[in-house]
C-alpha atoms as a PDB file:
ATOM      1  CA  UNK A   1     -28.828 138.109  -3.423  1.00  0.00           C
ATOM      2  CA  UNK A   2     -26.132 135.950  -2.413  1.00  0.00           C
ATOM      3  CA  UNK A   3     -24.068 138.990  -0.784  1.00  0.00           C
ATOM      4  CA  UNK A   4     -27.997 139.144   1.487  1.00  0.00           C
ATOM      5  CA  UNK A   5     -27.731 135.178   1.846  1.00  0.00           C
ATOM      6  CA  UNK A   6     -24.795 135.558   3.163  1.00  0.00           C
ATOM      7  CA  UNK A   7     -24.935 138.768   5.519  1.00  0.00           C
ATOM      8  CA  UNK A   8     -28.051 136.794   6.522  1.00  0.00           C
ATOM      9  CA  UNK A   9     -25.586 133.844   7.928  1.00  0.00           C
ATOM     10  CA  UNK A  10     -23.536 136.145   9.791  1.00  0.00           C
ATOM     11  CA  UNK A  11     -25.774 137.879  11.833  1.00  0.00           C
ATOM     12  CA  UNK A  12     -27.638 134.282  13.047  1.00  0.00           C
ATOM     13  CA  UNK A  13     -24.095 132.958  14.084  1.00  0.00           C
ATOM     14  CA  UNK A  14     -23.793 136.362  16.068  1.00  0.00           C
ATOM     15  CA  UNK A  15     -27.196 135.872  17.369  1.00  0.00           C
ATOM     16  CA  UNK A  16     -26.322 133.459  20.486  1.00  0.00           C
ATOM     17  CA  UNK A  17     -23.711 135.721  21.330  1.00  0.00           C
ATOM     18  CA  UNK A  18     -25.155 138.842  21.188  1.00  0.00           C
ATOM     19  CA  UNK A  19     -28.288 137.363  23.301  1.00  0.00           C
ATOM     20  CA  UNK A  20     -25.603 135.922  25.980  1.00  0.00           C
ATOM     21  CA  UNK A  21     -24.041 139.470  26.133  1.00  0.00           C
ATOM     22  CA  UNK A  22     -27.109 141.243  27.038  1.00  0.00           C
ATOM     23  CA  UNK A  23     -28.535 138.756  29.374  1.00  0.00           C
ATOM     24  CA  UNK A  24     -25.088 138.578  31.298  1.00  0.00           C
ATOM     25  CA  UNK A  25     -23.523 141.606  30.962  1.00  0.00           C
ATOM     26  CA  UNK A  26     -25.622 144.564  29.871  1.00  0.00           C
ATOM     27  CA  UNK A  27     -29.589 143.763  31.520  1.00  0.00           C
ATOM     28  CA  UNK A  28     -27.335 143.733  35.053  1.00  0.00           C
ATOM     29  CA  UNK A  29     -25.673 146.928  34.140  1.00  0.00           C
ATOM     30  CA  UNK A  30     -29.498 148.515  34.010  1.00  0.00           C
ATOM     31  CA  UNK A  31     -30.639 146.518  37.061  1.00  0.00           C
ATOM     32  CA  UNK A  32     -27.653 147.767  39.354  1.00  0.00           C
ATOM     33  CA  UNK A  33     -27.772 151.503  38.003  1.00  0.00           C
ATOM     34  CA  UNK A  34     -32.178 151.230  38.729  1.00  0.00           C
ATOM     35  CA  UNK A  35     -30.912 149.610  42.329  1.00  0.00           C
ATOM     36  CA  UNK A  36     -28.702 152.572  42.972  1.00  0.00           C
ATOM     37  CA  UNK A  37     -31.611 154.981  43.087  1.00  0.00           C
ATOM     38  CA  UNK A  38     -33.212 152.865  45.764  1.00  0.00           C
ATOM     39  CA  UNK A  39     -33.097 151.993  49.208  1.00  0.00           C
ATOM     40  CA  UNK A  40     -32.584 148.002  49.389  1.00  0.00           C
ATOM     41  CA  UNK A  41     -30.983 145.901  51.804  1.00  0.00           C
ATOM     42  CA  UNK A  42     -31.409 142.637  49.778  1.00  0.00           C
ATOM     43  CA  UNK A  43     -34.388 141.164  51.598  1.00  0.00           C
ATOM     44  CA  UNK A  44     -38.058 142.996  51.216  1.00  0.00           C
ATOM     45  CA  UNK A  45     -38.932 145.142  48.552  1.00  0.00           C
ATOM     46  CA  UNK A  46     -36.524 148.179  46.964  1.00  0.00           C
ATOM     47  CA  UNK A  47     -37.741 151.576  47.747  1.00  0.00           C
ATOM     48  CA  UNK A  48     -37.428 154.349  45.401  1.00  0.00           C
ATOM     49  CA  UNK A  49     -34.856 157.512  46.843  1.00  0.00           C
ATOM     50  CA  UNK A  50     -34.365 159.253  44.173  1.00  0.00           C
ATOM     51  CA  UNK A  51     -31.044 160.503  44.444  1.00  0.00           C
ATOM     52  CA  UNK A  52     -30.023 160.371  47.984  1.00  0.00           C
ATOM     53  CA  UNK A  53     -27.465 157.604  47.505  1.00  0.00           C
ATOM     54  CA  UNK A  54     -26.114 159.926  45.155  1.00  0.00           C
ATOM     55  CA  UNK A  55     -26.251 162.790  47.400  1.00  0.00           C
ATOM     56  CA  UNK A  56     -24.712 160.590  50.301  1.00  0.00           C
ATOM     57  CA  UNK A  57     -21.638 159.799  48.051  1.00  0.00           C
ATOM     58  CA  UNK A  58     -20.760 163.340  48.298  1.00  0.00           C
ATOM     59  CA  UNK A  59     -20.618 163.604  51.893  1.00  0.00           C
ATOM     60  CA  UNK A  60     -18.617 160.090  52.316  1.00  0.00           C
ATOM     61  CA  UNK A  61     -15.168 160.118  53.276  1.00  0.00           C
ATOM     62  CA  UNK A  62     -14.609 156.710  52.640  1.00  0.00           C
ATOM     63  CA  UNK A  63     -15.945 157.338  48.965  1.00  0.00           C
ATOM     64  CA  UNK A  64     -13.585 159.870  47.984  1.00  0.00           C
ATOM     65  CA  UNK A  65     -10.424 158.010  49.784  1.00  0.00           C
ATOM     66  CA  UNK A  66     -11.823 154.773  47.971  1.00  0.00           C
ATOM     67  CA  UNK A  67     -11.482 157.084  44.407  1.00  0.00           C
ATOM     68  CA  UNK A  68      -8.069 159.099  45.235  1.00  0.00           C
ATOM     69  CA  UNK A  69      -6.844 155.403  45.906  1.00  0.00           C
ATOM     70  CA  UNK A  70      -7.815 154.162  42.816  1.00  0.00           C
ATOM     71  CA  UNK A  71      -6.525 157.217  40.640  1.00  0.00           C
ATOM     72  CA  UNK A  72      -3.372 156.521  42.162  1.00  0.00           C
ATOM     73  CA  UNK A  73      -3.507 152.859  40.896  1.00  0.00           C
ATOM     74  CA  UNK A  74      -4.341 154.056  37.524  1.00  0.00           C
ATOM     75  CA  UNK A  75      -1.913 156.866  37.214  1.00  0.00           C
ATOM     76  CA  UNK A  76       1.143 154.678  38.555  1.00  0.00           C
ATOM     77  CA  UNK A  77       0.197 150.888  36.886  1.00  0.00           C
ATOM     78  CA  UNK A  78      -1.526 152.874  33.342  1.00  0.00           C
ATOM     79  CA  UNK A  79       2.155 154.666  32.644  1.00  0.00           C
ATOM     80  CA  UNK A  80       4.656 151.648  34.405  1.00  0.00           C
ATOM     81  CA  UNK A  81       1.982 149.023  31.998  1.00  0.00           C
ATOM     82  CA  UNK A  82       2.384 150.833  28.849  1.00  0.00           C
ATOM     83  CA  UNK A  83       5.814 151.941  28.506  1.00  0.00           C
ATOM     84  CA  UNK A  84       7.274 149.274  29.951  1.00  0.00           C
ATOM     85  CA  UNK A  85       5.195 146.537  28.383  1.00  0.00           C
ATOM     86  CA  UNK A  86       5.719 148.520  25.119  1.00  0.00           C
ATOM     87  CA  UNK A  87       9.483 148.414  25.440  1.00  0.00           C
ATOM     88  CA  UNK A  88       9.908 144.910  26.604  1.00  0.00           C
ATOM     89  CA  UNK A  89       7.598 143.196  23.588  1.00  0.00           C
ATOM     90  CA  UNK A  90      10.288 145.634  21.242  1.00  0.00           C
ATOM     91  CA  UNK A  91      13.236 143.820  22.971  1.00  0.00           C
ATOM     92  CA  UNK A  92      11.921 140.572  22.844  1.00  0.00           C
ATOM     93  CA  UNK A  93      10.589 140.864  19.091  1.00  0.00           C
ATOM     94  CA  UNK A  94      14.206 141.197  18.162  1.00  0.00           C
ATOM     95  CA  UNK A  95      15.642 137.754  18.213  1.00  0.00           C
ATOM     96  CA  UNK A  96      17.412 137.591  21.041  1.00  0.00           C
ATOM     97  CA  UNK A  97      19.016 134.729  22.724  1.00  0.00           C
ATOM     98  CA  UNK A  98      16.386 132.438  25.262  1.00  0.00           C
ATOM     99  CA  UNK A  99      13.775 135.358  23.862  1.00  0.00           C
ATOM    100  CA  UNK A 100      11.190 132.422  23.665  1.00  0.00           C
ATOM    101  CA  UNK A 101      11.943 131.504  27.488  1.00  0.00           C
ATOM    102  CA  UNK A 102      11.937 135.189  28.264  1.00  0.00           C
ATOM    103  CA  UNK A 103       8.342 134.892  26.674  1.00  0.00           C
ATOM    104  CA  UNK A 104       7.107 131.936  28.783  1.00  0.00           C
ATOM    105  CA  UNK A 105       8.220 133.167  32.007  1.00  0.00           C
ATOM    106  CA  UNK A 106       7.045 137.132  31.611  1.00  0.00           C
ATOM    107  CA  UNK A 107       3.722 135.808  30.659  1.00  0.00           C
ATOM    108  CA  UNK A 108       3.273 133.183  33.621  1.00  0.00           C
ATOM    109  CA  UNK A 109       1.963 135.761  36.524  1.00  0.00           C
ATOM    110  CA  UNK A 110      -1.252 136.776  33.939  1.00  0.00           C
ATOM    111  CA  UNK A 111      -2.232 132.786  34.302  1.00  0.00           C
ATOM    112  CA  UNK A 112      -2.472 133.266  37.426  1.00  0.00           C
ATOM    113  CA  UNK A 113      -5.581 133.772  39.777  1.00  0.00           C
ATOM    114  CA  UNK A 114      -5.470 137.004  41.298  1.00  0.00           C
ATOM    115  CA  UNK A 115      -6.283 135.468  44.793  1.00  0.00           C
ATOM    116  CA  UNK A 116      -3.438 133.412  44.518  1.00  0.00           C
ATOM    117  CA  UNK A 117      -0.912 136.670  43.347  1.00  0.00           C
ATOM    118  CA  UNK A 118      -2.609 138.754  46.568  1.00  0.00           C
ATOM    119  CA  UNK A 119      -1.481 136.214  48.453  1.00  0.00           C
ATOM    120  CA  UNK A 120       2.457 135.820  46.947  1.00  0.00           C
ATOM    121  CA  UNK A 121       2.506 138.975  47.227  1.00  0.00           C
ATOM    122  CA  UNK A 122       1.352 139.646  51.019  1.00  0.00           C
ATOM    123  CA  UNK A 123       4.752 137.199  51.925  1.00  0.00           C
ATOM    124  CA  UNK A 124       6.643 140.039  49.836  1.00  0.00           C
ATOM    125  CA  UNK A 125       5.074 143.455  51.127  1.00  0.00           C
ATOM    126  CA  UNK A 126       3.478 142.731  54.738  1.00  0.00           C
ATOM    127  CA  UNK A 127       5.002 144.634  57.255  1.00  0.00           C
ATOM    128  CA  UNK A 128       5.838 142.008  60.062  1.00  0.00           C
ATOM    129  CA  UNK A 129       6.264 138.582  57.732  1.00  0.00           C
ATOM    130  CA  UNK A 130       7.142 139.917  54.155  1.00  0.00           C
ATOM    131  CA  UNK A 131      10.315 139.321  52.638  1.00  0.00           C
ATOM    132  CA  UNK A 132      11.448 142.623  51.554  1.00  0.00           C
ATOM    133  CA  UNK A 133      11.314 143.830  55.199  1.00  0.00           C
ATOM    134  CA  UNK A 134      13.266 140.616  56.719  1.00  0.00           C
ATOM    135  CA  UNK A 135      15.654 141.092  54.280  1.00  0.00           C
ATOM    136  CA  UNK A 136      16.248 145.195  55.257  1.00  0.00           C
ATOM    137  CA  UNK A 137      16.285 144.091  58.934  1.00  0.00           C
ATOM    138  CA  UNK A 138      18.884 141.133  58.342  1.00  0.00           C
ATOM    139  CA  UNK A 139      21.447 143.761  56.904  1.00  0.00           C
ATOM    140  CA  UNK A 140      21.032 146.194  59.548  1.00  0.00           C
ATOM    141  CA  UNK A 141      18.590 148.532  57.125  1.00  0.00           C
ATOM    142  CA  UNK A 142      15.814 149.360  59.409  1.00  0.00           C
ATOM    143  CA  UNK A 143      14.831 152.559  58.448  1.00  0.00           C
ATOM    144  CA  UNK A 144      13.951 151.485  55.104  1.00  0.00           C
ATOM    145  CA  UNK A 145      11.259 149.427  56.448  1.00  0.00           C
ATOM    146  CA  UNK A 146       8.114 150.623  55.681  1.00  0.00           C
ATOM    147  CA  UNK A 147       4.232 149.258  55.760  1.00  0.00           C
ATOM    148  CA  UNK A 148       3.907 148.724  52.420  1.00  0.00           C
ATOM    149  CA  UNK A 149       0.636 147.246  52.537  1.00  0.00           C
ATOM    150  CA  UNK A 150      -2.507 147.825  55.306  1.00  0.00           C
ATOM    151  CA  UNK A 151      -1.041 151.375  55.443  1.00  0.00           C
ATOM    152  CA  UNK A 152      -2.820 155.143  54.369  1.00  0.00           C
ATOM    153  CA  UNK A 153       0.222 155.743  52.417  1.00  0.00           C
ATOM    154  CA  UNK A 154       1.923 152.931  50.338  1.00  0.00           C
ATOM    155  CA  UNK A 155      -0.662 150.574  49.559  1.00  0.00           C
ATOM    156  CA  UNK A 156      -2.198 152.231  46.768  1.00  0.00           C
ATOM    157  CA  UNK A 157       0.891 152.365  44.955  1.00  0.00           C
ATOM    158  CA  UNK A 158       1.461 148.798  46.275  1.00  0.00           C
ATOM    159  CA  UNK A 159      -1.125 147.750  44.917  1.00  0.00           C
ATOM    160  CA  UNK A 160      -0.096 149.307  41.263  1.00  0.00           C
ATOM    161  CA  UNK A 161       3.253 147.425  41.249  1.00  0.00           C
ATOM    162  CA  UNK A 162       1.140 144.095  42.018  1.00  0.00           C
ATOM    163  CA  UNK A 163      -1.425 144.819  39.343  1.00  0.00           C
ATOM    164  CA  UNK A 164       1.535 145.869  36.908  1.00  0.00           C
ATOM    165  CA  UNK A 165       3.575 142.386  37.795  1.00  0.00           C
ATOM    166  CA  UNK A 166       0.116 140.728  37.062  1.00  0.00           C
ATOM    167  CA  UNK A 167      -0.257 142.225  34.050  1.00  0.00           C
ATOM    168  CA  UNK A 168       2.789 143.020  32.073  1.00  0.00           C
ATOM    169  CA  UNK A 169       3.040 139.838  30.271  1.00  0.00           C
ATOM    170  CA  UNK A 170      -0.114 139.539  29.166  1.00  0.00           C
ATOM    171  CA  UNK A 171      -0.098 143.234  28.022  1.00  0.00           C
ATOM    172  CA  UNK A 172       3.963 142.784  26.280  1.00  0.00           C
ATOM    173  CA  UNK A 173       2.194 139.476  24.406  1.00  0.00           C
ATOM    174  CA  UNK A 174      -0.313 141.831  22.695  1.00  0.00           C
ATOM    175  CA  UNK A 175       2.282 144.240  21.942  1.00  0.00           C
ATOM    176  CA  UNK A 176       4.240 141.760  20.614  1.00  0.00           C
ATOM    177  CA  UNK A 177       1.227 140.391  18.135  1.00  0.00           C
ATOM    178  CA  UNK A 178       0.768 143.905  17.109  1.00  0.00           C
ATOM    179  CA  UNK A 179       4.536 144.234  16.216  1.00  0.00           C
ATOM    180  CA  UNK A 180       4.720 140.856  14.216  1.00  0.00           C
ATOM    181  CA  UNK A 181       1.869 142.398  12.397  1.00  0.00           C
ATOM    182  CA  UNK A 182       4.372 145.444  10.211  1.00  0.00           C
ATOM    183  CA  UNK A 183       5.935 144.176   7.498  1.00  0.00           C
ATOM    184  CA  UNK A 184       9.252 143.534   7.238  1.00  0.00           C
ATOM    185  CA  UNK A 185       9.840 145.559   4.190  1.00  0.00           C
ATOM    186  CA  UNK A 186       9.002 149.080   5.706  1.00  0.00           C
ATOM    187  CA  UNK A 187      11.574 148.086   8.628  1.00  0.00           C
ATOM    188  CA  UNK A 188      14.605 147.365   6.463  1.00  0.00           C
ATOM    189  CA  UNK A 189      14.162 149.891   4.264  1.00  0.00           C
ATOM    190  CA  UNK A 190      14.261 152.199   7.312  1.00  0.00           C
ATOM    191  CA  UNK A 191      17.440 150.846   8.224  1.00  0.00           C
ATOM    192  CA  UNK A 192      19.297 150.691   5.010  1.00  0.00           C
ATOM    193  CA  UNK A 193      18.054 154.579   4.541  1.00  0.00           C
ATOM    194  CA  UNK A 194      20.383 154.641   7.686  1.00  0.00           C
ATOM    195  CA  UNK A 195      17.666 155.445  10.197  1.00  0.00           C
ATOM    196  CA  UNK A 196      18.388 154.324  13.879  1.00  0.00           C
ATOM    197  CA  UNK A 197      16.567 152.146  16.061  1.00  0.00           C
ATOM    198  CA  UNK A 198      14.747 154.926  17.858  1.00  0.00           C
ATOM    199  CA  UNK A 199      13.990 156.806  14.912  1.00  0.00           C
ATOM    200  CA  UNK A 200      12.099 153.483  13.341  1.00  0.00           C
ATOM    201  CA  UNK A 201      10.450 153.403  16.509  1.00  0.00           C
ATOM    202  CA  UNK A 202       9.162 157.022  16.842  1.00  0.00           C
ATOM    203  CA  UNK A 203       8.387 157.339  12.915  1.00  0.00           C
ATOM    204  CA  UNK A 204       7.067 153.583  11.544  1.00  0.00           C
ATOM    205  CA  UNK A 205       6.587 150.703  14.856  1.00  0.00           C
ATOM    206  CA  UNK A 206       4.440 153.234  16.709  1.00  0.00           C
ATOM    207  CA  UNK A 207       2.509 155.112  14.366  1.00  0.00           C
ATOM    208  CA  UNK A 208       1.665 151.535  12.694  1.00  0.00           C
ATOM    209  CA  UNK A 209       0.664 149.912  15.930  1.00  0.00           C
ATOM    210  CA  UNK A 210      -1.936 152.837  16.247  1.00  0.00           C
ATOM    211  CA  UNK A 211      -4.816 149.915  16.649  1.00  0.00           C
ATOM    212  CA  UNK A 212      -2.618 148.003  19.165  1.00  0.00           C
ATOM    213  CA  UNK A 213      -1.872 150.541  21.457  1.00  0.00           C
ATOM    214  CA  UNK A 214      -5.466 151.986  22.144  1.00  0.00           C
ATOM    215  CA  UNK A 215      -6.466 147.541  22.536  1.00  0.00           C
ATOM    216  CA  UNK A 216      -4.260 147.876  25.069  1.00  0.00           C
ATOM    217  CA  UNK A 217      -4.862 151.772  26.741  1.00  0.00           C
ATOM    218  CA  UNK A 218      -8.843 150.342  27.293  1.00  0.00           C
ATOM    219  CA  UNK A 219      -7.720 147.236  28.343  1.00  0.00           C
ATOM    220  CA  UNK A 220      -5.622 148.773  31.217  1.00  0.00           C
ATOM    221  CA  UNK A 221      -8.130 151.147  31.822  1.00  0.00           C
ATOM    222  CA  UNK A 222     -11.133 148.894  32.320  1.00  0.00           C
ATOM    223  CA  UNK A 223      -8.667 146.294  34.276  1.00  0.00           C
ATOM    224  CA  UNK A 224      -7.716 148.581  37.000  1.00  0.00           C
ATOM    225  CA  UNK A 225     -11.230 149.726  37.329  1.00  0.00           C
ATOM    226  CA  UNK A 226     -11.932 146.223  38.126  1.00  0.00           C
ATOM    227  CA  UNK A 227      -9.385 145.442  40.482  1.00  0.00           C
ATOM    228  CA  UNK A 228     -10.783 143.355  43.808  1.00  0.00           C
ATOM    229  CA  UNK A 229      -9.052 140.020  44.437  1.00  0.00           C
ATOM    230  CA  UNK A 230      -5.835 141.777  45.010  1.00  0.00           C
ATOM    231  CA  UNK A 231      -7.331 144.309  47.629  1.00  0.00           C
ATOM    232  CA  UNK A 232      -8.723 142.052  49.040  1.00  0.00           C
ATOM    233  CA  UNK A 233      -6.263 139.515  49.561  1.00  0.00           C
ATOM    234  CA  UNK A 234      -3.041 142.196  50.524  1.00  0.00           C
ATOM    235  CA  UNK A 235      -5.997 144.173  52.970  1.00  0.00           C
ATOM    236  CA  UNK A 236      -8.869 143.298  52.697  1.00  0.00           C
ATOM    237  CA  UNK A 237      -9.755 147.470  52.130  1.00  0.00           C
ATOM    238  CA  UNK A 238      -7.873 148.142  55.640  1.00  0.00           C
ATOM    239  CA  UNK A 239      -7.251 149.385  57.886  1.00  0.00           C
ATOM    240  CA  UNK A 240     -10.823 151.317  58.885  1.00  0.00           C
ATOM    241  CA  UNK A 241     -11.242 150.782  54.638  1.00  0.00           C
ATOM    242  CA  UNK A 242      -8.522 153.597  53.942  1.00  0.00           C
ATOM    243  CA  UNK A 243      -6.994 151.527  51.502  1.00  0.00           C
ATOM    244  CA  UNK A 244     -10.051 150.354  49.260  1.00  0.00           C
ATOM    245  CA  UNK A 245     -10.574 150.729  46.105  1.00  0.00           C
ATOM    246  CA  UNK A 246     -13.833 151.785  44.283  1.00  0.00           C
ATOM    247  CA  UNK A 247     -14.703 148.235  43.361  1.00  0.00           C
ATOM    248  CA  UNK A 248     -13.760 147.054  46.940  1.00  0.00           C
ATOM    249  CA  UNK A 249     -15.437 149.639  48.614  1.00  0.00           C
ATOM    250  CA  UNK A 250     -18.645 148.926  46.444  1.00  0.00           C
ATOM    251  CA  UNK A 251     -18.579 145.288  47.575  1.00  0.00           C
ATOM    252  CA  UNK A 252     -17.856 145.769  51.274  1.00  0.00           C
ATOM    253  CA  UNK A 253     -21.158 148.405  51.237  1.00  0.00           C
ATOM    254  CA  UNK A 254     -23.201 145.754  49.395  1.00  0.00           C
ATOM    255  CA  UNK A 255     -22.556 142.207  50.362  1.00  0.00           C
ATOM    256  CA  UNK A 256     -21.055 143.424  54.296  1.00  0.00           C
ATOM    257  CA  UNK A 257     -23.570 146.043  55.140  1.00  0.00           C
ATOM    258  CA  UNK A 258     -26.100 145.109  53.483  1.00  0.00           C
ATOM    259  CA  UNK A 259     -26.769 148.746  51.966  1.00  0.00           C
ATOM    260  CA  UNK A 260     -27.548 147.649  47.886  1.00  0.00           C
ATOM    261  CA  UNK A 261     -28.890 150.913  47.135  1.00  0.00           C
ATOM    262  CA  UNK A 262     -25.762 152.724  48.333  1.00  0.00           C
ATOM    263  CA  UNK A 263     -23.399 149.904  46.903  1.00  0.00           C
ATOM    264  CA  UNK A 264     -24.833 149.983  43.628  1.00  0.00           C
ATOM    265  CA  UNK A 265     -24.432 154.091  43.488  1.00  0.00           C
ATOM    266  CA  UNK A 266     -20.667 153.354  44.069  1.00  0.00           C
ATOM    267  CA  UNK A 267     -21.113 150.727  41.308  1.00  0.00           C
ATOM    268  CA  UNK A 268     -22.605 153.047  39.052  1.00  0.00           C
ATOM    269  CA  UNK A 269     -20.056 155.980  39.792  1.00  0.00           C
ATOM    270  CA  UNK A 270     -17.270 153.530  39.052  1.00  0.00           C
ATOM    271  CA  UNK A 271     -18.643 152.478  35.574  1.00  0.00           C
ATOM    272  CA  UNK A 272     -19.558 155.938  34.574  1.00  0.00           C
ATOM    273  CA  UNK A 273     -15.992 156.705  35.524  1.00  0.00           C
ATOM    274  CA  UNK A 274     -14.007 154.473  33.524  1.00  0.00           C
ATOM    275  CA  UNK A 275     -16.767 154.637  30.273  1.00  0.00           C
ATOM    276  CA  UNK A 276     -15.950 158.332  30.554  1.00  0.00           C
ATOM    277  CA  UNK A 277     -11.832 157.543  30.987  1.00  0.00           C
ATOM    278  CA  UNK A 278     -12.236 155.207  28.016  1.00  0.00           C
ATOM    279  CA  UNK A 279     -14.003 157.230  25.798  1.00  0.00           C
ATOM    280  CA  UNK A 280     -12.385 160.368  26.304  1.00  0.00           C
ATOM    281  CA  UNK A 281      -8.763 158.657  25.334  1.00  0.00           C
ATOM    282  CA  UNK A 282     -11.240 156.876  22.297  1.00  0.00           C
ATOM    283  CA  UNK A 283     -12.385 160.518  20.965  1.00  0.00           C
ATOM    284  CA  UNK A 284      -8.943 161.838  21.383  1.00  0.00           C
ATOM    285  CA  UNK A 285      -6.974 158.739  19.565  1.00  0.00           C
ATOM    286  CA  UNK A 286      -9.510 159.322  17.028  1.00  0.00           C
ATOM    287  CA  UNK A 287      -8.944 162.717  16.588  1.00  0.00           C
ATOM    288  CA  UNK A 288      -5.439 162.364  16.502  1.00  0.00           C
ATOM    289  CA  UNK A 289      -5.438 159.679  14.008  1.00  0.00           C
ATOM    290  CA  UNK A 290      -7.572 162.149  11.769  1.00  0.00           C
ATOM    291  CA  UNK A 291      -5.044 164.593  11.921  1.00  0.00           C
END
């Protein structure tokens, strides 16, 4: 009885939350993925299509640049975001000299707003007033100039490295919880048994940090499937929207054309995608762990 009284506690403290969660986050989900069998334009009443927006998606260009563009973000920031933020919370969980100043200053991009990092960033990449290309002109290195943002070429992976600058701090923090989290014990035994640094790595830190890493895999995952303040601050999806995204794309269809059928098929395809991304790494992690 009291093991009921106090399961019964629990759940009303979870209550509010779980109510909040639905109402804000999952009852949209089903209202944008009803909208993207419709034909809507925001004002009047939504007509059912059945699955031409679907059908349309096919058939648009702009769709299937908008997807390659953001594979390429995930493929380049996903590997850069994980290794690297993997190895730096390793070097900085080791006690080094100014390691806590090291902290401070890695982690200060993830606080802050993405509008504000599109826009550091466009006085770095653009083309005609960003630094890196003033600084390849003033030593006589022209033809390293490139236009590594509002091109058909670099911006993707442009917009990678900003997204990986944005997040690598925040991402190394979590590592470095996760590592803080082995005990000691297992780590110097390792090391008086005379095994070396990568081999404690390899055999114990990762294997341990099983929990950690996947926190992390979805959280990349889902954040680059989200990415729209930096897009839209570097190029606002240009030029002739060759270098959106999915999420930008889906906006610009919505809120600029006024097509909310069609933007909330893109919507849809772009959560199905990443649920699908995520859960395919979460059945194979699982698996793995199992074996």
């Amino acid at each position: 009885m009291h093991w009921l009284s106090r399961k019964r506690y629990k759940v009303a403290f979870l209550i509010p939350s779980l109510l909040v969660y639905t109402l804000f986050i999952v009852v949209p989900i089903f209202v944008g993925i009803g909208y993207s069998f419709t034909k809507y334009t925001g004002i009047g009443k939504a007509k059912f299509n059945g699955l031409s927006n679907y059908q349309r998606l096919v058939h648009d260009k702009l769709f299937w640049s908008s997807l390659t563009n953001t594979l390429v973000v995930f493929v380049v920031a996903s590997v850069m975001l994980l290794v690297l933020s993997f190895a730096l919370a390793l070097l900085l969980n080791s006690k080094l000299k100014f390691s806590d100043t090291s902290k401070a200053l890695i982690f200060s991009p993830a606080i802050i707003a993405p509008i504000i990092v599109g826009i550091i960033w466009v006085y770095i990449l653009d083309p005609k007033i960003g630094l890196i290309n003033s600084l390849l002109h003033a030593v006589g290195l022209d033809s390293f100039r490139h236009q590594w943002i509002g091109g058909t070429v670099l911006t993707p992976y442009s917009t990678a490295i900003i997204f990986f600058w944005q997040q690598l701090g925040y991402l190394t923090t979590i590592f470095i919880a996760g590592l803080k989290m082995i005990p000691e014990e297992i780590i110097e035994a390792a090391r008086v048994d005379g095994a070396s640094a990568w081999k404690r790595t390899i055999s114990i830190t990762i294997p341990m940090m099983r929990s950690t890493i996947s926190t992390v895999i979805v959280l990349i995952i889902t954040g680059i499937f989200k990415i729209f303040e930096i897009v839209q601050q570097t190029t606002g999806g240009g030029p002739n929207h060759l270098s959106e995204t999915l999420v930008t794309y889906a906006y610009s269809v919505t809120f600029q054309n006024g097509q909310y059928g069609y933007g909330m098929s893109i919507a849809t395809v772009t959560f199905v995608i990443s649920l699908g991304i995520t859960g395919i790494y979460m059945l194979l992690s699982r698996d793995g762990g199992e074996n």
